[in-house]
Protein backbone atom coordinates (compact mmCIF):
# COMPACT_ATOMS: atom_id res chain seq x y z
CA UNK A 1 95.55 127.76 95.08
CA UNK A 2 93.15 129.72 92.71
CA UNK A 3 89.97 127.73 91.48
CA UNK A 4 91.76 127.02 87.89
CA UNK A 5 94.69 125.04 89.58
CA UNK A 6 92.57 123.37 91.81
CA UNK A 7 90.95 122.37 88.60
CA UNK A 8 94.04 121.21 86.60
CA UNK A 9 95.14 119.22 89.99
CA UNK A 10 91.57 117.51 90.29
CA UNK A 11 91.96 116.45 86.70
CA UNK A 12 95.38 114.79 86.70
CA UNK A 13 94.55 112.91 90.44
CA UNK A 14 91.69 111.73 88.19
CA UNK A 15 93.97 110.45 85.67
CA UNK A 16 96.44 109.20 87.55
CA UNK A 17 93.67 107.04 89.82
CA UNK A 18 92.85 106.14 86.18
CA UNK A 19 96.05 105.07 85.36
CA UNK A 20 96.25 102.93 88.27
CA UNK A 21 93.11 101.44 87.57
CA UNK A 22 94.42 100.62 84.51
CA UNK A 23 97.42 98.51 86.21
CA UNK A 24 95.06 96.87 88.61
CA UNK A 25 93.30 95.52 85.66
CA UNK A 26 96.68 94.35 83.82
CA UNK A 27 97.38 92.67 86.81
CA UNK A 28 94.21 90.61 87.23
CA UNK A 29 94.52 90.19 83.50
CA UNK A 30 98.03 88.76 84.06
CA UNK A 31 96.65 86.34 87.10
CA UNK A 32 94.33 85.00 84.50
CA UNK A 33 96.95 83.77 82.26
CA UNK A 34 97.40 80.39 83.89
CA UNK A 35 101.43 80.73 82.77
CA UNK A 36 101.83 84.07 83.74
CA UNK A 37 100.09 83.06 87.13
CA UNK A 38 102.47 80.49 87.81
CA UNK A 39 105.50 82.21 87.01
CA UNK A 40 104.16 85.50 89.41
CA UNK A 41 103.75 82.65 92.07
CA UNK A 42 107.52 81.35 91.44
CA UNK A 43 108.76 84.71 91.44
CA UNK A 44 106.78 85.55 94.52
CA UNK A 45 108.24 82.46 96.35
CA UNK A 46 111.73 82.98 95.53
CA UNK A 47 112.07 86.11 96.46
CA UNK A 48 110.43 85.20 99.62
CA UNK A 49 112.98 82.33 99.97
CA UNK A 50 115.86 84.71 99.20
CA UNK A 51 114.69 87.56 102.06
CA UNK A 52 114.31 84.50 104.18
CA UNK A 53 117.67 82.45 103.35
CA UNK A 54 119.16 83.03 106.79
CA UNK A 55 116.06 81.64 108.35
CA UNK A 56 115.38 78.64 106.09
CA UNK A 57 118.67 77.46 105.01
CA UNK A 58 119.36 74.43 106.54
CA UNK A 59 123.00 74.74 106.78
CA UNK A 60 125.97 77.76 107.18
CA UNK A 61 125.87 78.35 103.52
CA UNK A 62 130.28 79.70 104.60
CA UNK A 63 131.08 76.35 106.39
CA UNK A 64 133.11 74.27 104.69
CA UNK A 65 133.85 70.19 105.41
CA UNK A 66 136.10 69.12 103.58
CA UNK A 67 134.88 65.08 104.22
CA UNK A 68 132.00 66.31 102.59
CA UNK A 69 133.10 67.64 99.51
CA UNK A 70 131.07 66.77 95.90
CA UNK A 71 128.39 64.91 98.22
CA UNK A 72 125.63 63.95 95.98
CA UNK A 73 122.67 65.07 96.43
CA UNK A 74 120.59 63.53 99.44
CA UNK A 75 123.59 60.62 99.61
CA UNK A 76 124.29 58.36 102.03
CA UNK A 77 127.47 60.40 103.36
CA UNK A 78 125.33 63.89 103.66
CA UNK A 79 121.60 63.18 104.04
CA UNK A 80 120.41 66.54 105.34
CA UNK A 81 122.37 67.79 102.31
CA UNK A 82 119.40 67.84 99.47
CA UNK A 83 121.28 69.89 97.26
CA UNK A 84 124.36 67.85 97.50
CA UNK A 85 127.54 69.64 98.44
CA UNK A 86 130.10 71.92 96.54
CA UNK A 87 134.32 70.98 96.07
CA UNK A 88 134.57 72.97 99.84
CA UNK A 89 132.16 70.93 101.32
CA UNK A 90 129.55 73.72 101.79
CA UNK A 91 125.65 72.99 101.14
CA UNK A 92 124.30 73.79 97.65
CA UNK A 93 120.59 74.45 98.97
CA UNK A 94 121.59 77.02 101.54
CA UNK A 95 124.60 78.38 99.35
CA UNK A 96 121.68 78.70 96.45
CA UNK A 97 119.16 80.59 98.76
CA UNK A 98 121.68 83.28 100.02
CA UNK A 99 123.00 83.42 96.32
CA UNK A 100 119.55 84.45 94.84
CA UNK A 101 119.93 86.85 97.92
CA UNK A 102 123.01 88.52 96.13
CA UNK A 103 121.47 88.06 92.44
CA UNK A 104 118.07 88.84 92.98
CA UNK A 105 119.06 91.86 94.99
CA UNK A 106 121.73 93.35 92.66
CA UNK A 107 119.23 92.99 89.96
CA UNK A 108 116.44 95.09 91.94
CA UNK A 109 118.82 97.82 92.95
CA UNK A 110 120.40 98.26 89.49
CA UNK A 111 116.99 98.44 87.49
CA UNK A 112 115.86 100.79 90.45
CA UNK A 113 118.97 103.02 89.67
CA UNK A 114 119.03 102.92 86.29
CA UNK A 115 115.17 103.17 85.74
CA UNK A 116 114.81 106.34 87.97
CA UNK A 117 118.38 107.95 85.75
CA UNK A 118 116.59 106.64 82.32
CA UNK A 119 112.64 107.73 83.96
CA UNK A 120 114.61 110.88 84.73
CA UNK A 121 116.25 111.31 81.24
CA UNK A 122 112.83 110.38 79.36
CA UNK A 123 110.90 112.80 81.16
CA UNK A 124 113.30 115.57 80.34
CA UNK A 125 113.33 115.06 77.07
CA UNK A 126 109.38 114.98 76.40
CA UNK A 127 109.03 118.22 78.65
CA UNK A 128 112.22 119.94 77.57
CA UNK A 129 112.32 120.16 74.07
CA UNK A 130 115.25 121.78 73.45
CA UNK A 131 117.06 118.66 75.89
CA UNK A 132 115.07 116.08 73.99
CA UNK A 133 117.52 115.50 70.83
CA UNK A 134 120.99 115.53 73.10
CA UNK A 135 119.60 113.12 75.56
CA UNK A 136 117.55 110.65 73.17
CA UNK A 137 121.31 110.68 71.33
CA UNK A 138 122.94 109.75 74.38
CA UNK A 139 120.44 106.58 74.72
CA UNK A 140 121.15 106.00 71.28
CA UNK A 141 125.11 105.68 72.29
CA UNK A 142 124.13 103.67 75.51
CA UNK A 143 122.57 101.47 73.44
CA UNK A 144 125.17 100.92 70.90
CA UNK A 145 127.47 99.66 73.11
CA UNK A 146 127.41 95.81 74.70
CA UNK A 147 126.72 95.87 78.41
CA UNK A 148 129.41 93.09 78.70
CA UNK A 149 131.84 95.80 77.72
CA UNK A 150 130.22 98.09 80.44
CA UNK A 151 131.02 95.46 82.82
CA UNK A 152 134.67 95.36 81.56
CA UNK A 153 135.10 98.97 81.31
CA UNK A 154 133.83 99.60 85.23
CA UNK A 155 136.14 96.68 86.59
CA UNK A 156 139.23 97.91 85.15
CA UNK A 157 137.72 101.25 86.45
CA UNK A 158 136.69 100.16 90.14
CA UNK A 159 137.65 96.74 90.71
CA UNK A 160 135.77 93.27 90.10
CA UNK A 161 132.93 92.84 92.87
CA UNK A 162 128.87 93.42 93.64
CA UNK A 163 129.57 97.20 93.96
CA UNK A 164 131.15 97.48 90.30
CA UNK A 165 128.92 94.85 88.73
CA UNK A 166 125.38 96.90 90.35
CA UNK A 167 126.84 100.10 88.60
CA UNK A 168 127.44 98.56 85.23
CA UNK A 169 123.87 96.91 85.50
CA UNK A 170 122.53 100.61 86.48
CA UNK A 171 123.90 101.68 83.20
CA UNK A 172 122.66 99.07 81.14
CA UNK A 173 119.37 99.47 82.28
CA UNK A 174 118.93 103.51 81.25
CA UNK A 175 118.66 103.05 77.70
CA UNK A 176 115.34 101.57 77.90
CA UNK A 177 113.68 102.51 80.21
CA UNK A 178 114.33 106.28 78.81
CA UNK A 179 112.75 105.51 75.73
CA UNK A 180 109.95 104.01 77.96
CA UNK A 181 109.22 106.78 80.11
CA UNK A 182 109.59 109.80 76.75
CA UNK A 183 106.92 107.82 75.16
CA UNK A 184 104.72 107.65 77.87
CA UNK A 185 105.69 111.57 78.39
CA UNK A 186 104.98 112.44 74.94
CA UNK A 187 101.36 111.19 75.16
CA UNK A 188 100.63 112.70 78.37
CA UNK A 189 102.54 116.13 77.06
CA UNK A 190 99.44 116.24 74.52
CA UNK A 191 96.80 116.62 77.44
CA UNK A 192 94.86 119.50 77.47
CA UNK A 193 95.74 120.20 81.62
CA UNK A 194 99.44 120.08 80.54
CA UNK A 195 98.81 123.57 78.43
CA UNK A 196 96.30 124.45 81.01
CA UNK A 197 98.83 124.23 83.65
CA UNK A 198 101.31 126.71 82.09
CA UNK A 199 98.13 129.58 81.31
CA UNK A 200 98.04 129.60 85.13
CA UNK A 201 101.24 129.88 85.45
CA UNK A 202 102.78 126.57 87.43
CA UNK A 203 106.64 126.25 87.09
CA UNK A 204 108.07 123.38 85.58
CA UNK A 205 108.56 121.58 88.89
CA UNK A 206 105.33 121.54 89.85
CA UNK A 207 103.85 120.43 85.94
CA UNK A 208 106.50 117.49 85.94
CA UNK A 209 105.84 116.06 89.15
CA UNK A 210 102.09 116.95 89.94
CA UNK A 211 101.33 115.82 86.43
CA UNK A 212 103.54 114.72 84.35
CA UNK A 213 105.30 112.02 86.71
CA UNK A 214 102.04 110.92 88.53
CA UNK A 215 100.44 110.00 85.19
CA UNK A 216 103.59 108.34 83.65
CA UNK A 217 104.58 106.04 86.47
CA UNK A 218 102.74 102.85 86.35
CA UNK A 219 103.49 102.12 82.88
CA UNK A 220 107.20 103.13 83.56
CA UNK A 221 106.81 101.02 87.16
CA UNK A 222 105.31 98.06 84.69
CA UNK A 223 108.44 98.11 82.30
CA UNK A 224 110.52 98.09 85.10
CA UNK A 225 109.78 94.95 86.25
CA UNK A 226 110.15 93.73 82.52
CA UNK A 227 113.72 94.74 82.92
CA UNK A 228 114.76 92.32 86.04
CA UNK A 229 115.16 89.56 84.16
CA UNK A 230 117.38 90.88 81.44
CA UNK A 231 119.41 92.28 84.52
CA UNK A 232 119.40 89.14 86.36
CA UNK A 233 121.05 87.38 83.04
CA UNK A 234 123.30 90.15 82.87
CA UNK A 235 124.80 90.12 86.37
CA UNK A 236 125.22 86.57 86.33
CA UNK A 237 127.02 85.95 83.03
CA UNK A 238 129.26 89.20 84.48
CA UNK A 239 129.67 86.69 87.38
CA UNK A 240 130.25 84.28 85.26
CA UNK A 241 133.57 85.76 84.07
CA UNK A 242 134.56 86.84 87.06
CA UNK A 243 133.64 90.33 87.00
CA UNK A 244 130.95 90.37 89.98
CA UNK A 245 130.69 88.82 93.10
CA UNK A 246 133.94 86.83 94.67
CA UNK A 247 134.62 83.71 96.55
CA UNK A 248 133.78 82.81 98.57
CA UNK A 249 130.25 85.48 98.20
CA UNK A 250 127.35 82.94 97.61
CA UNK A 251 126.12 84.10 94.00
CA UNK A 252 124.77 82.19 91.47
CA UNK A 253 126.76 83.27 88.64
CA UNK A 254 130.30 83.06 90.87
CA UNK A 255 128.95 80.06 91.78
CA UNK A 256 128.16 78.38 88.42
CA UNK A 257 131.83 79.66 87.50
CA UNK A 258 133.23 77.89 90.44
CA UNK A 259 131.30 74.41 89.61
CA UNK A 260 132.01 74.21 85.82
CA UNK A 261 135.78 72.81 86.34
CA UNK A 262 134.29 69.63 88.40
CA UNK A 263 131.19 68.87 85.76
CA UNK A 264 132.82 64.97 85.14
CA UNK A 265 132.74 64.59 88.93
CA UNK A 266 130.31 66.57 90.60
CA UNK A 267 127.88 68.04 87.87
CA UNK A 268 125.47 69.41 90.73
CA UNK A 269 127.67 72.13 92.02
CA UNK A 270 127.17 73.96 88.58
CA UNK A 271 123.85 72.64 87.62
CA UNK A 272 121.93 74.03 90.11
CA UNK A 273 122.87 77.15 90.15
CA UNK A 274 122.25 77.42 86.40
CA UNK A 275 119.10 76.08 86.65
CA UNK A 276 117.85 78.36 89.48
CA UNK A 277 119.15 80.93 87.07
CA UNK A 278 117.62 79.76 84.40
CA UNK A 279 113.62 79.46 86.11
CA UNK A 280 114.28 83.06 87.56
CA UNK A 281 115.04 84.77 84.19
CA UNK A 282 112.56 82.26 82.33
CA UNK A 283 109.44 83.05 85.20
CA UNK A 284 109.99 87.21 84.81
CA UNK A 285 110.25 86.54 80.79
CA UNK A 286 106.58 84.85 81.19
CA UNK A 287 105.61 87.61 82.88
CA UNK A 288 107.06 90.40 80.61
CA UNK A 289 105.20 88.88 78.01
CA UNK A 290 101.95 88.58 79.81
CA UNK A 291 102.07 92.04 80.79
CA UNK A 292 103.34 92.94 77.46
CA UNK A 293 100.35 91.14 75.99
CA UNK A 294 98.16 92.97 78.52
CA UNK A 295 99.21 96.78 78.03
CA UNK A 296 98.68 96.38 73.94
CA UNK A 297 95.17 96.75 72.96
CA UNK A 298 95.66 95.27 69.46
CA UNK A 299 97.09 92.05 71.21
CA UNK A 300 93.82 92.19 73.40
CA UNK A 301 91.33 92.29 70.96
């Protein structure tokens, strides 16, 4: 490498040690929020739960008793059942852990997917200008159209199940997370190395990873996370109607599905698995807005 590149290279590892500086601090910013803290802490224990479900669960979250079936929870006919048990006579605590297995999971993988496509597409467009007004216009038509009908669309396509509902998910997800990562682009396109980097004469591979994806990553890593919880929602309501996971595939959406035609008799089977639902998406919204609150300086000041 000539002394010049060497240059440009030493500047962008500075910025992009910078830029993860920068997260470090949101994220002892975030631990200070006493809310924020709490909700990282759920998160961080659920998803330990979920990695651990075949460890922990009490019970074979696929074995049903039929003796057993709409047990209340820690009643006198099941007492090792804490959860209570579903209309199949399986137990709701260990069918709830490997179910935030299957929801948790397709959520991760499908903003993974979809963020690299839409960190992909944004990128392109900020350092391709003559790509940026055809792809931004394809986000724009992403985003004009439901992600419920996604769902619907991909089933008919594919077939209901985890593999169609993680696609639809992946899709739902680009839109965003483009706009995201061309923002963050843009500002980083204005950088004096950037121009720098072309008078020496690096190709556009090397000026779009070396420095334009090393500097953009943590905030498009941060919004990321910001998206699990919408995709979470997402998945399960596609559950919900029947689009996702099937039976008798422990996941919380299938599962809330399942329980809503015994709420007179057995309320718990549906319940729970709405509620865990409900403190999953509620503990990452907590934490989208702290970090939210965190990476805008006017809301700091």
């Amino acid at each position: 490498m000539t002394d010049a590149t060497l240059s440009l290279q030493s500047e962008a590892d500075q910025r992009a040690i910078a830029a993860i500086r920068r997260k470090n601090a949101v994220w002892r910013r975030i631990l200070r929020d006493p809310a924020a803290a709490a909700a990282a802490i759920f998160l961080f224990v659920i998803v330990a739960a979920a990695i651990l479900a075949p460890l922990i669960a009490p019970h074979d979250p696929y074995a049903s008793n039929m003796r057993l079936r709409f047990c209340k929870p820690l009643g006198d006919r099941c007492p090792t059942f804490l959860l209570g048990a579903d209309n199949q006579g399986r137990d709701m605590l260990s069918r709830i852990l490997f179910g935030l297995r299957a929801t948790l999971g397709m959520g991760v993988i499908a903003v993974a997917v979809g963020g690299g496509l839409g960190a992909l597409i944004g990128l392109s467009a900020a350092y391709f200008k003559r790509l940026d007004t055809p792809l931004m216009r394809l986000v724009d038509v992403l985003l004009s159209f439901p992600s419920i009908l996604f769902g619907l669309a991909i089933a008919a396509v594919l077939g209901t199940g985890l593999f169609s509902l993680v696609i639809a998910l992946s899709v739902a997800a680009v839109p965003s997370i483009a706009r995201i990562a061309r923002g963050a682009a843009q500002s980083i396109m204005q950088q004096e190395y950037m121009e720098a980097g072309r008078a020496v004469g690096l190709g556009d591979a090397a000026l779009i990873w070396r420095y334009l994806a090393r500097n953009c990553w943590p905030t498009i890593l941060i919004y990321m996370t910001l998206q699990l919880g919408q995709a979470i929602l997402l998945g399960a309501a596609l559950s919900f109607l029947g689009l996702g996971a099937q039976p008798p595939t422990a996941e919380l959406g299938s599962m809330a599905a399942d329980g809503r035609k015994f709420l007179q008799i057995a309320p718990n089977v549906s319940t729970f698995p709405c509620a865990a639902i409900f403190l999953v998406v509620l503990a990452f919204n907590v934490l989208g807005d702290a970090l939210r609150d965190a990476l805008d300086p006017k809301l700091r000041q």
